[in-house]
Protein backbone atom coordinates (compact mmCIF):
# COMPACT_ATOMS: atom_id res chain seq x y z
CA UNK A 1 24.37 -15.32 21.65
CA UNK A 2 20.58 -14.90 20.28
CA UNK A 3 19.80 -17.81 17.82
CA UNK A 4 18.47 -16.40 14.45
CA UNK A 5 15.61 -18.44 12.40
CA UNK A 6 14.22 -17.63 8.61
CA UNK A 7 11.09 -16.05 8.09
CA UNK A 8 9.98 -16.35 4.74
CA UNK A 9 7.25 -13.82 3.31
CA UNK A 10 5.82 -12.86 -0.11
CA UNK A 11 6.03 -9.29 -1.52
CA UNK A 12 5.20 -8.13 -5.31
CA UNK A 13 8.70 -7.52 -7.27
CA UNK A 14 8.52 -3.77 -7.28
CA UNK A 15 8.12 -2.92 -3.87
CA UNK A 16 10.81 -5.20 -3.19
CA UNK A 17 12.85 -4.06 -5.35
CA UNK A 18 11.79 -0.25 -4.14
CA UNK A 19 12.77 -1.45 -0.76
CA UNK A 20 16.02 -2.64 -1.32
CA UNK A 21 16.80 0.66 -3.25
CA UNK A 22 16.03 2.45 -0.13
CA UNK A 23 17.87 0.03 2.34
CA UNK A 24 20.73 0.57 0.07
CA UNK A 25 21.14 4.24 0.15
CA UNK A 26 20.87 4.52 4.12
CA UNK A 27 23.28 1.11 4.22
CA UNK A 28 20.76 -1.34 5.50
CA UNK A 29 20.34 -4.66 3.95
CA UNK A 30 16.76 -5.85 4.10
CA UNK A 31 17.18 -8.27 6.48
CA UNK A 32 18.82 -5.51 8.76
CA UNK A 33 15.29 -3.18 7.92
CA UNK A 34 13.17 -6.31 8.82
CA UNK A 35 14.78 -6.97 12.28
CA UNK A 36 14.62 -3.08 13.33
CA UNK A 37 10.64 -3.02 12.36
CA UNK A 38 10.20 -6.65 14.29
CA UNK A 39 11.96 -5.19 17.38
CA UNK A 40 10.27 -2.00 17.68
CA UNK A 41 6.65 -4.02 17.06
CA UNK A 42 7.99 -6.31 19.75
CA UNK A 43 9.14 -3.28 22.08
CA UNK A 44 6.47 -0.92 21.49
CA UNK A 45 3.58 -3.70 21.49
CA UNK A 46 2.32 -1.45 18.19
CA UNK A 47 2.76 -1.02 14.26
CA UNK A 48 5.15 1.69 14.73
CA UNK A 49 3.56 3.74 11.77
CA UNK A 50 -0.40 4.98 10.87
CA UNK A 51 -2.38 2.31 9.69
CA UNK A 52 -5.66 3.69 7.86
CA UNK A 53 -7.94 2.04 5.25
CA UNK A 54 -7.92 3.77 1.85
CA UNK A 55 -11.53 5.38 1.42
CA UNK A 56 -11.55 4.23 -2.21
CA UNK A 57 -12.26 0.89 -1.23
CA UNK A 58 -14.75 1.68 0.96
CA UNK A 59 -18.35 -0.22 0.22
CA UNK A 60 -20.09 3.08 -0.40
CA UNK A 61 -17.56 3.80 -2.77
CA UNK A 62 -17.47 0.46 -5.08
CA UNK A 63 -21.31 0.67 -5.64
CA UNK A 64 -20.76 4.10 -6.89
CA UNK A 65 -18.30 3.15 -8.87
CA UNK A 66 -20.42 0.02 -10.18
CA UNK A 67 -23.44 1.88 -10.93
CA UNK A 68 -21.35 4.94 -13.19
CA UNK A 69 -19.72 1.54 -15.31
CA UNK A 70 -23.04 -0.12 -15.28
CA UNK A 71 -24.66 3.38 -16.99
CA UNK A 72 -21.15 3.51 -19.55
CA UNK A 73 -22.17 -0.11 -20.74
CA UNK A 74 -25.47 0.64 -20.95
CA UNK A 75 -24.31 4.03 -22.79
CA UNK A 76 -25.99 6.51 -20.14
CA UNK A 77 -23.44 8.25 -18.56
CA UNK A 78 -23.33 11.67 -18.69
CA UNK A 79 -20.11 13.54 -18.58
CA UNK A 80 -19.69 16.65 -17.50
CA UNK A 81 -17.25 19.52 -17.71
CA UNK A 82 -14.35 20.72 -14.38
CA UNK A 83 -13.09 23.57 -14.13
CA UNK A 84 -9.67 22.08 -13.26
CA UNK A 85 -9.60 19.57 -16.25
CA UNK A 86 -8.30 21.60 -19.26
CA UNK A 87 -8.33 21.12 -23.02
């Protein structure tokens, strides 16, 4: 017989609580959905899901972003009109 230790990890409340929603309704209990991810990292030497950086956090993208709330403070933003965004 394996012996079993504690890991003990930090999550927000609402993705744990999302989480145990979901490990409910296919019968897991978390701990049960925590050992299946750890063995199939430890089996498959790999994340066994995509990875990817969100673009919106991206450098390019915060400067952007800084300069448009720099020219709303300073009251010199222009706004324009979408097609897709209706009255």
């Amino acid at each position: 017989m394996s012996r079993t230790v504690n890991v003990n990890f930090k999550m927000d409340v609402e993705t744990k609580q999302r989480m145990e929603q979901v490990c409910a309704d296919i019968g897991l209990s978390m701990s049960a959905a925590f050992n299946i991810f750890a063995k199939k990292v430890g089996n498959e030497r790999r994340i066994p899901f995509e990875l990817s950086a969100d673009p919106f956090y991206e450098d390019s993208n915060i400067k952007y972003l800084e300069q448009k709330m720099a020219a709303y403070r300073a009251g010199t933003l222009k706004f324009e009109e979408h097609d897709l965004i209706e009255d």
